[in-house]
N, C-alpha and C. Protein backbone atom coordinates (compact mmCIF):
# COMPACT_ATOMS: atom_id res chain seq x y z
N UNK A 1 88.35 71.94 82.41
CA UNK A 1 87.15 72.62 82.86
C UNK A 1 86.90 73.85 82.01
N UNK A 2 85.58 74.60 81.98
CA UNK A 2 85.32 75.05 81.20
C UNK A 2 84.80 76.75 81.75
N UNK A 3 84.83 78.07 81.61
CA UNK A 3 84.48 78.84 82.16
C UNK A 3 83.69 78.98 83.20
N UNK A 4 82.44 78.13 82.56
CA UNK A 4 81.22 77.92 83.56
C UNK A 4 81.82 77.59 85.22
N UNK A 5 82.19 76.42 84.79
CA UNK A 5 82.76 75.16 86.19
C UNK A 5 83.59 75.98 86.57
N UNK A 6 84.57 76.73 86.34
CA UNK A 6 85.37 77.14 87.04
C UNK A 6 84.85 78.82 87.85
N UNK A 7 84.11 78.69 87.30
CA UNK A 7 83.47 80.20 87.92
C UNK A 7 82.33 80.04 89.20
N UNK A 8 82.12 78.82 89.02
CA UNK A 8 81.49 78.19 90.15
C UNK A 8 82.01 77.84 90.58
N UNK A 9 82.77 77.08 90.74
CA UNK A 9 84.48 76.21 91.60
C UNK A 9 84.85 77.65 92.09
N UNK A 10 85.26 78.58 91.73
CA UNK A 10 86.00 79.65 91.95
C UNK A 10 85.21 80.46 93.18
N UNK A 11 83.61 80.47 92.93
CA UNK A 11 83.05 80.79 93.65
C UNK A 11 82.39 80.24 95.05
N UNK A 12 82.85 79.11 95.47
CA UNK A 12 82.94 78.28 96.40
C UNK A 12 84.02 78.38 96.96
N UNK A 13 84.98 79.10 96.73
CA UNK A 13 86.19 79.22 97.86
C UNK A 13 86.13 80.45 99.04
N UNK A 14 84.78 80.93 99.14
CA UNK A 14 84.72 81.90 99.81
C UNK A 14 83.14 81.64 100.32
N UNK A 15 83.12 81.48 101.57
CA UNK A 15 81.62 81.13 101.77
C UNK A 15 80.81 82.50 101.83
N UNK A 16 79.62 82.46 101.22
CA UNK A 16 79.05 83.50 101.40
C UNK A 16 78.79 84.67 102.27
N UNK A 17 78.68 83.79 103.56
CA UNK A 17 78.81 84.85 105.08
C UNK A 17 79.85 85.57 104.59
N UNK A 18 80.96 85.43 104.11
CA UNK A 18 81.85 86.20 104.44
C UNK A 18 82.33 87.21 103.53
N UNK A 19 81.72 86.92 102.01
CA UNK A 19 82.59 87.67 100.75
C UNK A 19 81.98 88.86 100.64
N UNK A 20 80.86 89.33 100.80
CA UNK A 20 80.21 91.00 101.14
C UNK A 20 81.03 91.43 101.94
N UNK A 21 81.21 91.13 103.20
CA UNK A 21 81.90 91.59 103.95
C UNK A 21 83.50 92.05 103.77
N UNK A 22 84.31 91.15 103.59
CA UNK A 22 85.27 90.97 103.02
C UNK A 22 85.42 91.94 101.88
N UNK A 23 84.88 92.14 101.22
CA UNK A 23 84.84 93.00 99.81
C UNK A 23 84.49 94.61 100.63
N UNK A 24 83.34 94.25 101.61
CA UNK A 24 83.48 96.23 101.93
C UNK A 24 84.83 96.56 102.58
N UNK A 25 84.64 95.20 103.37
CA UNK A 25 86.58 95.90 104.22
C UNK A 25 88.04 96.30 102.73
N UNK A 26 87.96 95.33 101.33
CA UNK A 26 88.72 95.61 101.14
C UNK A 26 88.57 97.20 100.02
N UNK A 27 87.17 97.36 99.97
CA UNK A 27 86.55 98.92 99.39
C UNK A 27 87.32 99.77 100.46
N UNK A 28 87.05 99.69 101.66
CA UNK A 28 87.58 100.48 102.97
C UNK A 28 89.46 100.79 102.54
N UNK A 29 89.75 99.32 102.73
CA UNK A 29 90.93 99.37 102.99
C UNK A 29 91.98 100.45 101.77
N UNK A 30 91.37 99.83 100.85
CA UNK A 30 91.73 101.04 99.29
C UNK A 30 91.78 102.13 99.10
N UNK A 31 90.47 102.47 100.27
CA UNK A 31 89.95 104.15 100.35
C UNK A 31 91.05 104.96 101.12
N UNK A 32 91.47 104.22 101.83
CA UNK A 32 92.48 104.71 102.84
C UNK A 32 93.96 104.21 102.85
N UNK A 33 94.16 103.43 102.11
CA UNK A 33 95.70 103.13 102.30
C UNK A 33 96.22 102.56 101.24
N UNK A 34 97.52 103.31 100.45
CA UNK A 34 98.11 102.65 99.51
C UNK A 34 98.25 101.39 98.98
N UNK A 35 98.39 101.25 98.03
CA UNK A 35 98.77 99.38 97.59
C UNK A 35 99.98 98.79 98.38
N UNK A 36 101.08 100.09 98.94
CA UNK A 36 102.66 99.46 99.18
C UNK A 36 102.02 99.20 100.90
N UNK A 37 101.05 100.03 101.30
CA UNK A 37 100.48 100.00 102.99
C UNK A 37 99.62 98.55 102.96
N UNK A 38 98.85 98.34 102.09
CA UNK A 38 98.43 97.06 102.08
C UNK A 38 98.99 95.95 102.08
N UNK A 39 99.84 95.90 101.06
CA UNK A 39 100.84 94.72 101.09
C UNK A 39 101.54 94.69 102.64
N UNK A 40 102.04 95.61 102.49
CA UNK A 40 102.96 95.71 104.32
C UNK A 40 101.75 95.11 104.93
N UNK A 41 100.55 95.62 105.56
CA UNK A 41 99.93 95.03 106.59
C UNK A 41 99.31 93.76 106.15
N UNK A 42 99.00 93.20 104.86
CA UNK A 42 98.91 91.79 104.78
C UNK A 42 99.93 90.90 105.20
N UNK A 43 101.22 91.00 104.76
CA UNK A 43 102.08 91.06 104.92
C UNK A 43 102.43 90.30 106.79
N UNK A 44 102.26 91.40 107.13
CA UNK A 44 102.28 91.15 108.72
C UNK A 44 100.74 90.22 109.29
N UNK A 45 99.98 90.74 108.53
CA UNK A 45 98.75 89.63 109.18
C UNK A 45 99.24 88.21 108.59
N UNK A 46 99.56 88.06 108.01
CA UNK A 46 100.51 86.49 107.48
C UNK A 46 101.67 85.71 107.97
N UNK A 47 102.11 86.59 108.61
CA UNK A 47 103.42 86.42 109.61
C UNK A 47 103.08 85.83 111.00
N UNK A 48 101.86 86.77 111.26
CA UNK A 48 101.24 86.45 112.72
C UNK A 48 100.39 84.94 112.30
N UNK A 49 99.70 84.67 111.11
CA UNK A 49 99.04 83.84 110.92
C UNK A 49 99.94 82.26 110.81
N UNK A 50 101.25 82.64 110.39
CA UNK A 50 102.28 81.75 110.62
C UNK A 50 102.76 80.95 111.91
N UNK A 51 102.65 82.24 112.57
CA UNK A 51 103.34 82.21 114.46
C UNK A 51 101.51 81.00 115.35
N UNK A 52 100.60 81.14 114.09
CA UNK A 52 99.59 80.96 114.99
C UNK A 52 99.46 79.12 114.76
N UNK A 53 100.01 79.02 113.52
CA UNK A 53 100.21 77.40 112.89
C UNK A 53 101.83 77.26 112.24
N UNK A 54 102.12 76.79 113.65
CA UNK A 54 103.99 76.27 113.10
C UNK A 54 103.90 75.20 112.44
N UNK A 55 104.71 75.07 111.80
CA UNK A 55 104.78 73.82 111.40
C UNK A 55 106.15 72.84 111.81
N UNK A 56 105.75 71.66 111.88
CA UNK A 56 106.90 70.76 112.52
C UNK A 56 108.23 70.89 112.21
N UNK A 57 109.47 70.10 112.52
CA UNK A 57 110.63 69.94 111.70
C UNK A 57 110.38 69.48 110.72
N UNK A 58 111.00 69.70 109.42
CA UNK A 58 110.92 68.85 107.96
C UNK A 58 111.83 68.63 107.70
N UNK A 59 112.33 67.42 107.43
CA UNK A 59 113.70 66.62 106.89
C UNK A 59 113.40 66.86 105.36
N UNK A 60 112.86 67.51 104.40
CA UNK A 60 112.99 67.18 102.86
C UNK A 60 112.29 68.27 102.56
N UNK A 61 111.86 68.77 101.62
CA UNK A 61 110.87 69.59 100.43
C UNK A 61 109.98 68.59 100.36
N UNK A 62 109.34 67.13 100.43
CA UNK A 62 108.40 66.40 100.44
C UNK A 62 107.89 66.69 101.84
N UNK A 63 108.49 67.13 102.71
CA UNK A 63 107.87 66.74 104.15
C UNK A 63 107.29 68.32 104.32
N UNK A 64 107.81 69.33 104.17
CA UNK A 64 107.72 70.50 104.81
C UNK A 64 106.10 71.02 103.51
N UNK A 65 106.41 70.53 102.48
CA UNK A 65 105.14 70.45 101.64
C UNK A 65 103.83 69.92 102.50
N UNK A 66 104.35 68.55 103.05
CA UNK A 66 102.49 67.80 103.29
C UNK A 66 102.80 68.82 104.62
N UNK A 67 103.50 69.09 105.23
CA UNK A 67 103.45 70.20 106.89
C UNK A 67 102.50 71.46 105.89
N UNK A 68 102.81 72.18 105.15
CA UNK A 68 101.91 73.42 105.09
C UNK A 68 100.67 72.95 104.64
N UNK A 69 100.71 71.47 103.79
CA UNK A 69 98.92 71.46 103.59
C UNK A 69 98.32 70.82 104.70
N UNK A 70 99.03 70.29 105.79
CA UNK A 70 98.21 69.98 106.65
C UNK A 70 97.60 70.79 107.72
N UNK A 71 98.52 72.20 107.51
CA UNK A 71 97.96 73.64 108.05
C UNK A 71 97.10 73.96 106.94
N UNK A 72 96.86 73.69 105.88
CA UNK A 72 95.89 74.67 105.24
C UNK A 72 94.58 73.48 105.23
N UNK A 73 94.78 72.63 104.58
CA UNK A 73 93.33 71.92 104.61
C UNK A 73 92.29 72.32 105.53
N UNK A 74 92.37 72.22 106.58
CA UNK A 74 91.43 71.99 107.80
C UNK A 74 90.87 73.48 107.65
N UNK A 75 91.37 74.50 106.97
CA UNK A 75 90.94 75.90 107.05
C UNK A 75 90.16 75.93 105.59
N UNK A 76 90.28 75.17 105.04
CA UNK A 76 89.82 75.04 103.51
C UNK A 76 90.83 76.62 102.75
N UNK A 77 92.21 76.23 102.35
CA UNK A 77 92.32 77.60 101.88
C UNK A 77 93.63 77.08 100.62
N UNK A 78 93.13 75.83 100.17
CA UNK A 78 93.53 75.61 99.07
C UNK A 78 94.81 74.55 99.57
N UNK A 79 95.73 73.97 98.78
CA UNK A 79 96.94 73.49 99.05
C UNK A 79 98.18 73.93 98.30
N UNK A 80 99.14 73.71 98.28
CA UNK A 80 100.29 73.76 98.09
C UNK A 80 101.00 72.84 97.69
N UNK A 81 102.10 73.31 96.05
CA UNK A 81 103.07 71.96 96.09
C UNK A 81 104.01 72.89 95.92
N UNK A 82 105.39 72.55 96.31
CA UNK A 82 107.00 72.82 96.26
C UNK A 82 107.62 72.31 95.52
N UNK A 83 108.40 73.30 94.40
CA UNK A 83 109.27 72.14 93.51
C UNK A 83 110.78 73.58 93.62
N UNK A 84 111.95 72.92 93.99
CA UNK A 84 113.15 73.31 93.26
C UNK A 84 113.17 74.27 91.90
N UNK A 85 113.14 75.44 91.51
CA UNK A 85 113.12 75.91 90.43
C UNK A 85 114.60 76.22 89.87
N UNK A 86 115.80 76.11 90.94
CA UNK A 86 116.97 76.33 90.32
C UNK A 86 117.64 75.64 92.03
N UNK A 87 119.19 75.94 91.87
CA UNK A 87 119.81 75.64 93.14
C UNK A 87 119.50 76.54 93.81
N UNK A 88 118.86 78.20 93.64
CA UNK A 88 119.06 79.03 95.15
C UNK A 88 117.43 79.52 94.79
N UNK A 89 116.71 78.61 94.30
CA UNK A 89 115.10 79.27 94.43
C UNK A 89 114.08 78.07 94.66
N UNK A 90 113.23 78.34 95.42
CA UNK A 90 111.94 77.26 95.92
C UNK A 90 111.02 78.06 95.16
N UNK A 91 109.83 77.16 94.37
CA UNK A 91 108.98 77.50 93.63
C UNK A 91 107.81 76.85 95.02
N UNK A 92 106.75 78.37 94.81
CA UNK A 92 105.74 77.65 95.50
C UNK A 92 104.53 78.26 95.32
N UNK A 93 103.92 77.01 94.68
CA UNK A 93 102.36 76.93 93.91
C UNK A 93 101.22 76.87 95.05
N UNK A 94 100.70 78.13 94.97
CA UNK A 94 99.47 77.97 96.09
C UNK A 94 98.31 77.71 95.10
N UNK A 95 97.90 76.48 95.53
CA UNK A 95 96.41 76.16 94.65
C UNK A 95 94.91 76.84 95.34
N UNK A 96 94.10 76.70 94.25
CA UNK A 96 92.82 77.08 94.74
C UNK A 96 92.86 78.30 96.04
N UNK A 97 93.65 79.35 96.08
CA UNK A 97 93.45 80.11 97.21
C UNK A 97 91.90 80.73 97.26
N UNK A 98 91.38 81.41 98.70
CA UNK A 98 90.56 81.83 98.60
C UNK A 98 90.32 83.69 98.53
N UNK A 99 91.77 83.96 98.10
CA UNK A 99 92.07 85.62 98.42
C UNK A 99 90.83 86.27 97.06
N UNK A 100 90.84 85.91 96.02
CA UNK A 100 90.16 86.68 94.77
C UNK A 100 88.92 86.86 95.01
N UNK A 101 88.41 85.32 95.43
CA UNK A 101 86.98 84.90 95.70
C UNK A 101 86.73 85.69 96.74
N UNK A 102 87.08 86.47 97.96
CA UNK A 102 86.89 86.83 98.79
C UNK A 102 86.78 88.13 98.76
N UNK A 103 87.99 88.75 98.68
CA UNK A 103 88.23 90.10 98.07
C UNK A 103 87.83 90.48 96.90
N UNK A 104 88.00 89.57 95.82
CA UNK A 104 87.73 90.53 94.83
C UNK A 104 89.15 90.27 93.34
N UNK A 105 88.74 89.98 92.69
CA UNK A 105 89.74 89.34 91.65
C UNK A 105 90.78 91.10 91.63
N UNK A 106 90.07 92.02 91.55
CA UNK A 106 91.14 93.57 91.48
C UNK A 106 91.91 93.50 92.34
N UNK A 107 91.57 92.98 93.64
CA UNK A 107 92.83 93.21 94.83
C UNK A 107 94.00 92.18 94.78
N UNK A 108 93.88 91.36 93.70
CA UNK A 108 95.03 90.71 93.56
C UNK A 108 96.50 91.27 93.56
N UNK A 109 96.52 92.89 93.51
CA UNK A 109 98.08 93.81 93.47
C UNK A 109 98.09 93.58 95.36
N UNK A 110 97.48 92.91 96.30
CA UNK A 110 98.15 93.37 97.60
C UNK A 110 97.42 92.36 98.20
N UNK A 111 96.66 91.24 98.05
CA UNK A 111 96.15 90.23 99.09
C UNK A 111 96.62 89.21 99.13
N UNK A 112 97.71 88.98 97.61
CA UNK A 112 98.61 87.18 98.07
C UNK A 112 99.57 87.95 99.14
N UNK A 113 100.37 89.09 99.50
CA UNK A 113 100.95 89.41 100.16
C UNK A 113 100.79 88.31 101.93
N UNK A 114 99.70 88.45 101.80
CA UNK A 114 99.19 87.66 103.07
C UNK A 114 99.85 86.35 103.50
N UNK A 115 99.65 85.88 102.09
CA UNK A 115 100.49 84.71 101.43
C UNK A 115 102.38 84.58 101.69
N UNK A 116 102.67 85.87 101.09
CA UNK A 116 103.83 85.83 100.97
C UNK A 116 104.74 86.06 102.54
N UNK A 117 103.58 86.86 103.70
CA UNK A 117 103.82 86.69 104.77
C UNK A 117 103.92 85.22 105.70
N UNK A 118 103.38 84.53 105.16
CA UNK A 118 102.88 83.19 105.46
C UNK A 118 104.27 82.33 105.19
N UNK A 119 104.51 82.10 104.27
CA UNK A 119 105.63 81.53 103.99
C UNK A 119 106.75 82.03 104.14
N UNK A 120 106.86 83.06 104.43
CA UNK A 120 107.88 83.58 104.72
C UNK A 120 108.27 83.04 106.27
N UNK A 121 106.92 83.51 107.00
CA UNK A 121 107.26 82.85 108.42
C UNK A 121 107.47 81.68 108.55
N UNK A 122 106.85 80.73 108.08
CA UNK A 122 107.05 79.29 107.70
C UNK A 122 108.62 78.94 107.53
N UNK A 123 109.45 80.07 106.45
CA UNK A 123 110.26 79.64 106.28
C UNK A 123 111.89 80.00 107.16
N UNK A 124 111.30 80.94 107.83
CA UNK A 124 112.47 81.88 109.14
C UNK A 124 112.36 80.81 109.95
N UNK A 125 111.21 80.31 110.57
CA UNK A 125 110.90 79.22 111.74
C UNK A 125 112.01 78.09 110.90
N UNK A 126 111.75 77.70 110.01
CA UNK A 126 112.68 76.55 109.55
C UNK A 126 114.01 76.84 109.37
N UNK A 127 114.37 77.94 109.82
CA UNK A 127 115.49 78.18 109.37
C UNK A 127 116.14 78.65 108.01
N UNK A 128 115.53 79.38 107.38
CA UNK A 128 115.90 79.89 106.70
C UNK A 128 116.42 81.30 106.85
N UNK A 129 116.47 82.12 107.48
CA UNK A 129 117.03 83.34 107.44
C UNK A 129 116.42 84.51 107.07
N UNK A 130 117.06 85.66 106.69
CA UNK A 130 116.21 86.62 106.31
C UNK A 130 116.39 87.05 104.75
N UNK A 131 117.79 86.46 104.72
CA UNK A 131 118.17 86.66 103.21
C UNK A 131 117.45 86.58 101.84
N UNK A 132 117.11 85.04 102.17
CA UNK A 132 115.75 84.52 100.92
C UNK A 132 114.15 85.04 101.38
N UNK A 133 113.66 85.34 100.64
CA UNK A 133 112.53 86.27 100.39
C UNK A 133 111.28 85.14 99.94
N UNK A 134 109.96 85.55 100.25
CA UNK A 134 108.80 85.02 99.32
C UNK A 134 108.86 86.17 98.47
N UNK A 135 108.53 85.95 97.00
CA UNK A 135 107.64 86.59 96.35
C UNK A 135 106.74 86.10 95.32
N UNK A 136 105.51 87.00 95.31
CA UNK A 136 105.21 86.61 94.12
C UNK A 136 105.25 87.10 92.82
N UNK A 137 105.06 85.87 91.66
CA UNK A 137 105.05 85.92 90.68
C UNK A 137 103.85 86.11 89.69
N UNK A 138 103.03 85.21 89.96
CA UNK A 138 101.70 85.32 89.36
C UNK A 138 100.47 84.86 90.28
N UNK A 139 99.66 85.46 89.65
CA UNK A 139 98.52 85.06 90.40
C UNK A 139 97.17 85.03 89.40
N UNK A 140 96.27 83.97 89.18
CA UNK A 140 95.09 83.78 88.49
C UNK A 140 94.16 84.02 88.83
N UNK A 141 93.49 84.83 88.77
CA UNK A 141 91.95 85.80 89.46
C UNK A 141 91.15 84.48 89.48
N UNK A 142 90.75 83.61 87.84
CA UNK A 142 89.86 82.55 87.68
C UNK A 142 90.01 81.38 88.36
N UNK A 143 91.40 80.95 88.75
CA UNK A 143 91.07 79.48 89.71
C UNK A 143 91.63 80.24 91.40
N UNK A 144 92.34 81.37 91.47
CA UNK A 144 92.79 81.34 92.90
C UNK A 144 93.99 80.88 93.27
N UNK A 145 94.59 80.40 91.93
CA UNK A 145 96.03 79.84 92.11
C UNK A 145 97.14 81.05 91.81
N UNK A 146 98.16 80.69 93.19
CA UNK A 146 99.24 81.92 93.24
C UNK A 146 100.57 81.13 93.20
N UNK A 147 101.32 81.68 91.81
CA UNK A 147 102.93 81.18 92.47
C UNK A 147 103.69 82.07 93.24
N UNK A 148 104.33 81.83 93.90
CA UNK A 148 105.60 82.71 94.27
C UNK A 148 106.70 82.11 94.45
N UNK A 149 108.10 82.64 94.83
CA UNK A 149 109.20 82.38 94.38
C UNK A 149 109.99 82.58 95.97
N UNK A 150 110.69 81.46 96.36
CA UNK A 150 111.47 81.87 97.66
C UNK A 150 113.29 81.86 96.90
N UNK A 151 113.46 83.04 96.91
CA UNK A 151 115.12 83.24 96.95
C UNK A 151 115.26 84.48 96.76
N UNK A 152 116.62 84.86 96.82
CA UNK A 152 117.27 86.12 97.01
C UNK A 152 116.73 86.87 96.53
């Protein structure tokens, strides 16, 4: 794809009702609270957003994969694939998110946080512990795609 298409693709992940809006709250939110306060309260709005869509038992990394896109589809907020990146790290590719398009490609320093709350809860519910961590790694303003990294 080519700048064009993807800037239109890009701009369809955020329906209009909502990206003015969205953009003054995150003008607001900037005006008043650090990048490390943002992340924290995305952070926690992601956690709660977790508690609000559990996801089932998963016997595999194939299963617990189609479990989070079958929480995200229905919300339109992109999908997800899981791959092994070593023995003590889960790689996890959030496609097409709608955080840039919404907010604002600049707030990318504190809105995958949301994200990283998300999976995180996802991954305590499954049993994982507190030890291994989400984080992220990168994130692409132009398609909306975020990796992050679950381990120590």
């Amino acid at each position: 794809m080519q700048g064009a298409e993807l800037e239109y693709l890009h701009g369809r992940l955020c329906t209009p009702q909502w990206r003015d809006f969205l953009r003054a709250q995150a003008e607001e939110f900037r005006a008043h609270l650090s990048t490390d306060e943002l992340r924290g309260l995305m952070h926690r709005i992601g956690a709660r957003f977790a508690a609000l869509y559990p996801l089932p038992a998963c016997g595999s990394i194939a299963e617990l994969r189609d479990a989070m896109n079958a929480a995200w589809k229905p919300l339109d907020w992109g999908l997800v694939e899981l791959a092994d990146q070593d023995d003590a790290a889960l790689l996890i590719e959030h496609l097409c998110s709608p955080l840039s398009a919404a907010f604002g490609p600049g707030e990318l320093d504190w809105t995958p946080a949301f994200l990283e709350g998300v999976y995180q809860g996802w991954m305590s519910a499954a049993g994982a512990g507190d030890t291994l961590q989400v984080r992220l790694q990168h994130a692409d303003p132009t398609t909306g795609s975020l990796r992050f990294v679950f381990s120590k």
